[in-house]
C-alpha atoms as a PDB file:
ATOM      1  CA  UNK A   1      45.384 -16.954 -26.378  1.00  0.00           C
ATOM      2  CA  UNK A   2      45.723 -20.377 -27.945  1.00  0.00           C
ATOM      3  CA  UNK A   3      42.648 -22.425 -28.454  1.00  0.00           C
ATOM      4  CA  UNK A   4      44.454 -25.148 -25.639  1.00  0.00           C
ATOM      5  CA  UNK A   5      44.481 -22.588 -22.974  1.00  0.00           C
ATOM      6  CA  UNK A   6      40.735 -21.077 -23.980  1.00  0.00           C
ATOM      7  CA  UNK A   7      39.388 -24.742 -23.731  1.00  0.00           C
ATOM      8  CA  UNK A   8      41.245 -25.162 -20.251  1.00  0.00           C
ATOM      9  CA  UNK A   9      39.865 -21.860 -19.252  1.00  0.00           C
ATOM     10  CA  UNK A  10      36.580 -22.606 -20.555  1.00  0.00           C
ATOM     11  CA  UNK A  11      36.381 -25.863 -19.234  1.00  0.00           C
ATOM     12  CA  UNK A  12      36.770 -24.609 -15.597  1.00  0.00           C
ATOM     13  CA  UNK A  13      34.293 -21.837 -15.579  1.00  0.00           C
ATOM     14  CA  UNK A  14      31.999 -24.228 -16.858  1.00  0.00           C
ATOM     15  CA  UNK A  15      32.918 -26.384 -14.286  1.00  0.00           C
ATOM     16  CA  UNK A  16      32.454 -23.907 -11.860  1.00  0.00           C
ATOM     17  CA  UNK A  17      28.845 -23.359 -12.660  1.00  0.00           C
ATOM     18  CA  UNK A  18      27.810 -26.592 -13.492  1.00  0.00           C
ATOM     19  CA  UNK A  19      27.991 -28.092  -9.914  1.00  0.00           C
ATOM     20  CA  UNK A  20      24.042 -27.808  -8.654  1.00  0.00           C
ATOM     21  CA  UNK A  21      24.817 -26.023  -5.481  1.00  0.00           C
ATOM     22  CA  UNK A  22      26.920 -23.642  -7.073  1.00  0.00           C
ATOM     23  CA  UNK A  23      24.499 -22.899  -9.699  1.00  0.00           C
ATOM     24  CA  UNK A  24      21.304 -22.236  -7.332  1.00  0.00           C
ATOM     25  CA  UNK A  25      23.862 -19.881  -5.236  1.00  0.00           C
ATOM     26  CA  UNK A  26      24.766 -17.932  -8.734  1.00  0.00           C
ATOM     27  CA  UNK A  27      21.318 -17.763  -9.857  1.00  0.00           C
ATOM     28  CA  UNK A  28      20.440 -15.914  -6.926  1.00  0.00           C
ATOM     29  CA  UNK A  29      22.537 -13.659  -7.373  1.00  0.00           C
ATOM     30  CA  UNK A  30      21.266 -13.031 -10.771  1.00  0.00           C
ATOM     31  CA  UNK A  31      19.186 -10.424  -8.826  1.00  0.00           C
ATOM     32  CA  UNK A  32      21.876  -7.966  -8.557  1.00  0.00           C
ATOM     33  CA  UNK A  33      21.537  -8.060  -4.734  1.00  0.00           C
ATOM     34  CA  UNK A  34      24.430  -9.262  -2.683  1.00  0.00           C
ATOM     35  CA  UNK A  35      24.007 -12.055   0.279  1.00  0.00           C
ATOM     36  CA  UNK A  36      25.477 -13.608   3.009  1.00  0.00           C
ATOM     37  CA  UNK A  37      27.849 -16.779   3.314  1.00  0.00           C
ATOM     38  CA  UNK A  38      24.726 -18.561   5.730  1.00  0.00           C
ATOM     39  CA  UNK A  39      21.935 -17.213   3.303  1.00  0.00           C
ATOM     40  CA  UNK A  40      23.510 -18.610  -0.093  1.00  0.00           C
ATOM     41  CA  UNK A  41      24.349 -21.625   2.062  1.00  0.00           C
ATOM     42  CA  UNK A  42      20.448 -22.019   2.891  1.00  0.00           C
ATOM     43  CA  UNK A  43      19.664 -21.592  -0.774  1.00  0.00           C
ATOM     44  CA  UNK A  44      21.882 -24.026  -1.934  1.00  0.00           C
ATOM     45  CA  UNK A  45      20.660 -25.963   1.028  1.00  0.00           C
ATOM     46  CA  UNK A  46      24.405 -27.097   2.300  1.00  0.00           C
ATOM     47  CA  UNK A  47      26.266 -26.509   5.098  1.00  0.00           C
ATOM     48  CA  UNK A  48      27.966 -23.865   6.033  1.00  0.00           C
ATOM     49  CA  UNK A  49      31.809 -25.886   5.812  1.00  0.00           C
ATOM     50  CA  UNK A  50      30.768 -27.224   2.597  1.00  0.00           C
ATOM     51  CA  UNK A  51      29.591 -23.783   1.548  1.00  0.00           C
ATOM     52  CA  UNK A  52      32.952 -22.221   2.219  1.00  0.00           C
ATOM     53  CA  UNK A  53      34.575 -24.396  -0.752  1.00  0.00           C
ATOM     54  CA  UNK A  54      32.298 -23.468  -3.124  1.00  0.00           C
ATOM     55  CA  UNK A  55      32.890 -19.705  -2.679  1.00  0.00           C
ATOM     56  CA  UNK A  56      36.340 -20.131  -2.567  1.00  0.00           C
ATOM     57  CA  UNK A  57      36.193 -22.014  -6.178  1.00  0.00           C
ATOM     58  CA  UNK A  58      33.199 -19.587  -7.179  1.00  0.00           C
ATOM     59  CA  UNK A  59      35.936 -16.894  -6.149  1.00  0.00           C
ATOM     60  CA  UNK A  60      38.903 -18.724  -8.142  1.00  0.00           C
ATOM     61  CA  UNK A  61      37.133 -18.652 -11.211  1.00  0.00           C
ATOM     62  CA  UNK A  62      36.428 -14.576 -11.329  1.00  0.00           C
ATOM     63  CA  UNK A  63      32.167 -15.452 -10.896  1.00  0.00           C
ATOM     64  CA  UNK A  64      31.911 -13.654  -7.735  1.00  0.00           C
ATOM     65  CA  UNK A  65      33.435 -11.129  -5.748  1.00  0.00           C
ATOM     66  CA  UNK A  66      33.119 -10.719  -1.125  1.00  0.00           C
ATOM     67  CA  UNK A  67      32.809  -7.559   0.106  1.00  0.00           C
ATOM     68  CA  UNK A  68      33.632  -7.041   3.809  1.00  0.00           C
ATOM     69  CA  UNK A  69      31.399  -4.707   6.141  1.00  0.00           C
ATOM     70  CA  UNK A  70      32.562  -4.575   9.588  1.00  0.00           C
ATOM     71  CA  UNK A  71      31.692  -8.071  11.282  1.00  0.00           C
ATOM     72  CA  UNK A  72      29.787  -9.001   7.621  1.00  0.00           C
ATOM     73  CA  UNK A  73      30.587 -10.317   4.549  1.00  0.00           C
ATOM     74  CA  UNK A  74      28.780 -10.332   1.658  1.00  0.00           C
ATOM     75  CA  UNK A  75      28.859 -12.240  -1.735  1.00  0.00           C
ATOM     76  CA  UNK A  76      27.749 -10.541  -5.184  1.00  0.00           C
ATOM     77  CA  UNK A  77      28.473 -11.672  -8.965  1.00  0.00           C
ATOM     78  CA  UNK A  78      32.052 -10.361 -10.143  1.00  0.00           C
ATOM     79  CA  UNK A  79      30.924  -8.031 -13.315  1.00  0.00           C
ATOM     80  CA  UNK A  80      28.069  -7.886 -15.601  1.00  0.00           C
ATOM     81  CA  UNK A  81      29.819 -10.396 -17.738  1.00  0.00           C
ATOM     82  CA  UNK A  82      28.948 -12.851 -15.264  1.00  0.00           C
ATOM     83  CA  UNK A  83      25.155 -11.702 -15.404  1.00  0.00           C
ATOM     84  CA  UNK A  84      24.642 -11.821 -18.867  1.00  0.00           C
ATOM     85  CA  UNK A  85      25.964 -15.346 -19.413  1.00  0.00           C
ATOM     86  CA  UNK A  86      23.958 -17.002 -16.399  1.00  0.00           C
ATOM     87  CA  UNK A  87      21.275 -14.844 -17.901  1.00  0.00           C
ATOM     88  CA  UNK A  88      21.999 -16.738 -21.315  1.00  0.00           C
ATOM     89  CA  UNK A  89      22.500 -20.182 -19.408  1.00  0.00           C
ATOM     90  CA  UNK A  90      18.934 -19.857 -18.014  1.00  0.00           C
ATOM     91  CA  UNK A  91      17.428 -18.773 -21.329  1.00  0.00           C
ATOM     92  CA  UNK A  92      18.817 -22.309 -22.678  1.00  0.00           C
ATOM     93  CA  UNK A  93      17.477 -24.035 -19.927  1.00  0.00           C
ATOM     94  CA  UNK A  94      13.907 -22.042 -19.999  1.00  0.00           C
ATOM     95  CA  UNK A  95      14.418 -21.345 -16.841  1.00  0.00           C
ATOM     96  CA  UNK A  96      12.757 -17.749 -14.985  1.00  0.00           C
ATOM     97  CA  UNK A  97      14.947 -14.910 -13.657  1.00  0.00           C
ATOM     98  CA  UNK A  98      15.566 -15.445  -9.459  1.00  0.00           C
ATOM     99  CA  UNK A  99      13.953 -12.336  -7.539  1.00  0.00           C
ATOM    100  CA  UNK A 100      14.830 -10.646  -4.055  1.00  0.00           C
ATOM    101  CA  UNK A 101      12.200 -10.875  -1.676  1.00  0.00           C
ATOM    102  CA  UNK A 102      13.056  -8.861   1.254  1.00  0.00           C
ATOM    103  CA  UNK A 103      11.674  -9.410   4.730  1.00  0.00           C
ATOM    104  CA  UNK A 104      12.595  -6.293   6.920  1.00  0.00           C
ATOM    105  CA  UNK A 105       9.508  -4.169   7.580  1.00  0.00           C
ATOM    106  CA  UNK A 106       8.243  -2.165   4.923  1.00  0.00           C
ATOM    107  CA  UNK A 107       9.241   1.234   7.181  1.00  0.00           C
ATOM    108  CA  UNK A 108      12.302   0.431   7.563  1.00  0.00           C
ATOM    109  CA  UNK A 109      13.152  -1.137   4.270  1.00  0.00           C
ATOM    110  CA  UNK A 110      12.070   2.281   2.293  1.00  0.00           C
ATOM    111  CA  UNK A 111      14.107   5.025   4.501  1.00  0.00           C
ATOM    112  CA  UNK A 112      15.921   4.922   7.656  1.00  0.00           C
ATOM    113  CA  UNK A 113      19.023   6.084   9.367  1.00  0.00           C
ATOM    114  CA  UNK A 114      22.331   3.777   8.836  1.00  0.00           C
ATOM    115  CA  UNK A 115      24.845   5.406  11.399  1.00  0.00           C
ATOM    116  CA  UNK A 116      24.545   9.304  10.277  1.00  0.00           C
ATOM    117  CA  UNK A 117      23.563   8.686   6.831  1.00  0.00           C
ATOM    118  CA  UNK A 118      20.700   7.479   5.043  1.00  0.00           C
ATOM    119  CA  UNK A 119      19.580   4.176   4.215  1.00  0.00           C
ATOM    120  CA  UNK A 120      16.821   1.621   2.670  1.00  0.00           C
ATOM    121  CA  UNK A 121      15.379   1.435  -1.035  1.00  0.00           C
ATOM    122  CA  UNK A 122      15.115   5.732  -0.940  1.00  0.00           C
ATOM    123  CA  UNK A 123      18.924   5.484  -0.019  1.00  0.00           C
ATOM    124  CA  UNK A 124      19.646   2.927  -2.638  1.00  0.00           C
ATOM    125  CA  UNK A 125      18.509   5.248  -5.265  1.00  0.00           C
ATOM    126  CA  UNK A 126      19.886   7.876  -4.442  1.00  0.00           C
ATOM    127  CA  UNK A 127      22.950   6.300  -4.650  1.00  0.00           C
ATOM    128  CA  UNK A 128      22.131   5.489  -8.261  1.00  0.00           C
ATOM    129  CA  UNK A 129      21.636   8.774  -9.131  1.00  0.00           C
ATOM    130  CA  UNK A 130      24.548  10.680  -7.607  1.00  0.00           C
ATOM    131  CA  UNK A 131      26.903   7.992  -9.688  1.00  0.00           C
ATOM    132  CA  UNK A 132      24.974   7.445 -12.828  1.00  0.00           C
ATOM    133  CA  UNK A 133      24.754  11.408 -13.110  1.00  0.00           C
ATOM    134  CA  UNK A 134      28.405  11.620 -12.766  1.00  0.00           C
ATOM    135  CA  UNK A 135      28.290  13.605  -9.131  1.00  0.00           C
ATOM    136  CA  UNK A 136      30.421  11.096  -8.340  1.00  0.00           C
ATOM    137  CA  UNK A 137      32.484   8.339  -9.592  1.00  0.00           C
ATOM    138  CA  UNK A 138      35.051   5.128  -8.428  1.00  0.00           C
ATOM    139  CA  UNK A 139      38.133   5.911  -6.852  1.00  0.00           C
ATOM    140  CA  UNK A 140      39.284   2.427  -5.801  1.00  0.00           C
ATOM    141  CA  UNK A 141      37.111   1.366  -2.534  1.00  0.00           C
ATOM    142  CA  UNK A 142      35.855   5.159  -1.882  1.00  0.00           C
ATOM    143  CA  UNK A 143      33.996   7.631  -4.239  1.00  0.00           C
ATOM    144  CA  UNK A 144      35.320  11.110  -5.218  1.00  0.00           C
ATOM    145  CA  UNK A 145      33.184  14.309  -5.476  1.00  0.00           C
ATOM    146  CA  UNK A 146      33.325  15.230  -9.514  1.00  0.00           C
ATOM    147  CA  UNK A 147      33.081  19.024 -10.737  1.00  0.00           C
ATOM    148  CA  UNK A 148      29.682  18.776 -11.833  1.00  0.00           C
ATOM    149  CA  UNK A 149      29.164  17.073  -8.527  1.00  0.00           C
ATOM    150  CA  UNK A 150      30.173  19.481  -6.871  1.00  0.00           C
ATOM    151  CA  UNK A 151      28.623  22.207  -8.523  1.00  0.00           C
ATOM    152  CA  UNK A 152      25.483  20.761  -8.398  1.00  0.00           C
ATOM    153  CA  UNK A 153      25.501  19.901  -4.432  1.00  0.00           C
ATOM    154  CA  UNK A 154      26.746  23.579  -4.151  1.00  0.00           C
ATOM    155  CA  UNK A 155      23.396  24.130  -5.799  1.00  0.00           C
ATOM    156  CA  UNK A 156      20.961  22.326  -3.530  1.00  0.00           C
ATOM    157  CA  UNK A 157      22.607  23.614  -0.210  1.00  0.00           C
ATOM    158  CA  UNK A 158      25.696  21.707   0.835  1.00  0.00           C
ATOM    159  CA  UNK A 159      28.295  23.169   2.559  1.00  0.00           C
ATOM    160  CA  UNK A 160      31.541  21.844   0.159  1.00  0.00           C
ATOM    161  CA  UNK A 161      33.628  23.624   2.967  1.00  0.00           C
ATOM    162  CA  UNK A 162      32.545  21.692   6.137  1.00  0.00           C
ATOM    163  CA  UNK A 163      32.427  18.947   4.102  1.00  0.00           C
ATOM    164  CA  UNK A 164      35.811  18.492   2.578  1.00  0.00           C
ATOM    165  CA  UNK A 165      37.210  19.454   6.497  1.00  0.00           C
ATOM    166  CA  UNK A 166      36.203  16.320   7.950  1.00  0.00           C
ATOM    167  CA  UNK A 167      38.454  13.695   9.072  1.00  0.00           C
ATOM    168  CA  UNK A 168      36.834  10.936   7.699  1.00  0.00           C
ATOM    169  CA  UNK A 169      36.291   9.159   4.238  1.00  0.00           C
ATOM    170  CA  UNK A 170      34.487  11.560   1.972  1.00  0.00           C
ATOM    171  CA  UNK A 171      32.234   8.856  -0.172  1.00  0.00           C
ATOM    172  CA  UNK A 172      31.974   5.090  -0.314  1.00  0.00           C
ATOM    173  CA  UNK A 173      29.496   2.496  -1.188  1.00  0.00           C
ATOM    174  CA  UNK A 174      27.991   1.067   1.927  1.00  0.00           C
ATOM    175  CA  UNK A 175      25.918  -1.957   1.723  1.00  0.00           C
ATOM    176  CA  UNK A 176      22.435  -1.778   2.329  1.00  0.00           C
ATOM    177  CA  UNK A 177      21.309  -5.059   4.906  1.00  0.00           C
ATOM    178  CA  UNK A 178      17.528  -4.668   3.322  1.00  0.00           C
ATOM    179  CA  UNK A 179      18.328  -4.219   0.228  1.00  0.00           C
ATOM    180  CA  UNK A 180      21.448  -5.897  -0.433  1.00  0.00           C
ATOM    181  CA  UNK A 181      23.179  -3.162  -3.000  1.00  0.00           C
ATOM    182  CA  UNK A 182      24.803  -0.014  -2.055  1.00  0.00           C
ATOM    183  CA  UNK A 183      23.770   2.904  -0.876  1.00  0.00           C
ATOM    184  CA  UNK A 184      25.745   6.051   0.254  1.00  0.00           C
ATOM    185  CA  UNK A 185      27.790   6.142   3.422  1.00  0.00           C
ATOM    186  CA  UNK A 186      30.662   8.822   5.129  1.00  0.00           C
ATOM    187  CA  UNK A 187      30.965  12.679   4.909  1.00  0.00           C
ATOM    188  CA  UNK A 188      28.939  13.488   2.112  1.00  0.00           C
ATOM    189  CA  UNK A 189      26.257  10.437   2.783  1.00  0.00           C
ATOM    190  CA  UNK A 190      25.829  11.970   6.657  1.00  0.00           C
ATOM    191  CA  UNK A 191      25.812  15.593   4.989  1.00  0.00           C
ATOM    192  CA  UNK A 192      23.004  14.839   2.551  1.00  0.00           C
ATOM    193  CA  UNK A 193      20.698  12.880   5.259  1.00  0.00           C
ATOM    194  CA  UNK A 194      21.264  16.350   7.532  1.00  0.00           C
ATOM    195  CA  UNK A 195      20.138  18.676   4.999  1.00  0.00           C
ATOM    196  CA  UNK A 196      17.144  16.470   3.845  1.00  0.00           C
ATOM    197  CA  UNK A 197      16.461  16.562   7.606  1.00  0.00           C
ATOM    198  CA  UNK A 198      17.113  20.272   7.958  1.00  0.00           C
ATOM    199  CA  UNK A 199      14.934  21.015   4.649  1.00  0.00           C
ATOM    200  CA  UNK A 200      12.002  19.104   6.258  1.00  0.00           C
ATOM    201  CA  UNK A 201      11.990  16.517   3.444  1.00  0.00           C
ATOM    202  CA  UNK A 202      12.611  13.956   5.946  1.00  0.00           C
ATOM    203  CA  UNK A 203      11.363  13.696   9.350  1.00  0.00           C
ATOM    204  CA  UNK A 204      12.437  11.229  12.140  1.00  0.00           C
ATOM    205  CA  UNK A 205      10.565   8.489  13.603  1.00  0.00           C
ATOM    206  CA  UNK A 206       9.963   8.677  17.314  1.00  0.00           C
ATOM    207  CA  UNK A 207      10.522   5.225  17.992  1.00  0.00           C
ATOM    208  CA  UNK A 208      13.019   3.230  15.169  1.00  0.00           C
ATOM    209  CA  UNK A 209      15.230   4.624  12.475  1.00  0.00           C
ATOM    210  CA  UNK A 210      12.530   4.637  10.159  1.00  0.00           C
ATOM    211  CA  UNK A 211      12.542   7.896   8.210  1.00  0.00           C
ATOM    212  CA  UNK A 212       9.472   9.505   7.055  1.00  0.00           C
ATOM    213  CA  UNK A 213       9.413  11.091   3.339  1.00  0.00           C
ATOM    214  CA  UNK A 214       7.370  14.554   3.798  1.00  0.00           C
ATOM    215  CA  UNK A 215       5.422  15.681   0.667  1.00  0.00           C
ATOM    216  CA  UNK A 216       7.520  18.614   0.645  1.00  0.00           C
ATOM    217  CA  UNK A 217      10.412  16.019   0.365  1.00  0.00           C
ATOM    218  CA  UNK A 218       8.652  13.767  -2.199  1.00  0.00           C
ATOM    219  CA  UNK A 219       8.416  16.758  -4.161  1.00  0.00           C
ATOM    220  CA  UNK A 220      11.975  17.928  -3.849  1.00  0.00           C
ATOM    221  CA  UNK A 221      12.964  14.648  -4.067  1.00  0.00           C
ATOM    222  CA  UNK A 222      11.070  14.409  -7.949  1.00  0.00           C
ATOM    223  CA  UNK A 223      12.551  17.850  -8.863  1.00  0.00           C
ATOM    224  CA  UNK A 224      16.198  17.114  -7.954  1.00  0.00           C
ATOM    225  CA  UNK A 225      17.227  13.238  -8.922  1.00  0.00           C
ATOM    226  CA  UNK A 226      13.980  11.929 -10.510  1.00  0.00           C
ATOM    227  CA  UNK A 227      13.159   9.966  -7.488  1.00  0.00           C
ATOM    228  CA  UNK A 228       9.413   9.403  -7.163  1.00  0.00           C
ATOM    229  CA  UNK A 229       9.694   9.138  -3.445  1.00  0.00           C
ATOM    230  CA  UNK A 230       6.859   7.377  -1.332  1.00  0.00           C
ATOM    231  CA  UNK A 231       5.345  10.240   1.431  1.00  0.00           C
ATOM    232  CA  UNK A 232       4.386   9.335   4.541  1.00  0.00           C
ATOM    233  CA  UNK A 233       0.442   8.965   3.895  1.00  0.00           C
ATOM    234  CA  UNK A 234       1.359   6.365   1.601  1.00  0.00           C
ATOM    235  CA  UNK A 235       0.768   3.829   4.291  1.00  0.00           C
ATOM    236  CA  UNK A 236       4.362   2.720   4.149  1.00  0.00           C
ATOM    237  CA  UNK A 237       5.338   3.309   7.717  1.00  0.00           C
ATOM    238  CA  UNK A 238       2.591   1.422   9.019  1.00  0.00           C
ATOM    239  CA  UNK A 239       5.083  -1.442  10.444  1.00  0.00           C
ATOM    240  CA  UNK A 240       7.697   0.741  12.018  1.00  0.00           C
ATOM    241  CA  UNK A 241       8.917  -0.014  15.313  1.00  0.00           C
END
């Protein structure tokens, strides 16, 4: 690359960023969590039609990526690249790191059912575990079962057999509304929430999709993944409904 075409390039990333609703609509990003076109819209405080140019040059320049689920679509930063230089651009402006503050009730935003699989923060790390342990790993939109993976699921109780028989999408990351990263959806995702339910480390609640985390299941839940799960006398489920 010649140093013409590095300043062009440059020069319109920069550009890019440097607009002020753009920015505020990056920076909350910074997060990790995705959002929506009408919540980034309401941070940058713009309209929605004035929104939609900005993610389409936002888009244009590689800073962020949509992701489409069902009827929603949902707007995260492109790569870690992207992260680490806002991260920079705020350290040079002295400014502090954007947080998520979710507003779904506390019960529901820990554990509850998505469809046949499991969802909330529990859900979310779970997630994290099965791919950073290499259980599974990227194959294009979906996720593929690895050896160890499946070695190790063989291991805890899964039936490989009825699992691999369905006619549906084995693994794939579905976004999580509360917590606005991915947690694990399809055959093995609906598999997993039915033997947590079937082991009794989960139990249903009576009136929402809340799930409950037993202490058996916090337990299991330690020994397995490392997840230091929240039980149900922890007073999280205090808001279901």
């Amino acid at each position: 690359m010649d140093a013409q075409t590095a300043d062009h390039q440059l020069s319109g990333v920069a550009g890019a960023i440097a607009d002020p609703a753009r920015a505020r609509m990056l920076c909350s990003l910074l997060d990790g969590h995705a959002r929506t076109a009408t919540e980034l819209a309401a941070v940058a405080d713009i309209s929605a039609s004035t929104a939609s140019s900005h993610f389409t040059r936002l888009r244009d320049s590689g800073l962020v990526e949509m992701l489409v689920q069902g009827r929603h679509r949902y707007y995260r930063l492109a790569n870690a690249r992207v992260a680490t230089a806002l991260e920079a651009l705020l350290i040079v402006s002295d400014l502090p790191r954007p947080t998520f503050k979710p507003s779904t009730p506390s019960a529901l935003r820990y554990a509850r059912t998505c469809y046949d699989h499991c969802a909330g923060e529990l859900a979310v790390k779970l997630h994290d575990v099965l791919l950073g342990s290499g259980w599974i790993e990227a194959d294009g939109r979906d996720y593929r079962l690895t050896a160890s993976g499946a070695d190790a699921l063989a291991e805890l109780g899964l039936d490989l057999d009825a699992l691999h028989q369905q006619r549906r999408r084995l693994a794939y990351p579905c976004m999580d509304w509360s917590q606005r990263a991915p947690h694990l959806g399809g055959a093995l995702g609906a598999l997993l929430l039915e033997l947590m339910l079937k082991r009794g480390w989960l139990t249903r609640h009576l009136d929402s999709r809340a799930l409950r985390i037993t202490p058996k299941g916090s337990a299991q839940l330690q020994h397995r993944f490392g997840i230091k799960a929240k039980t149900i006398d922890d007073g999280l489920h205090s808001q279901a409904s």
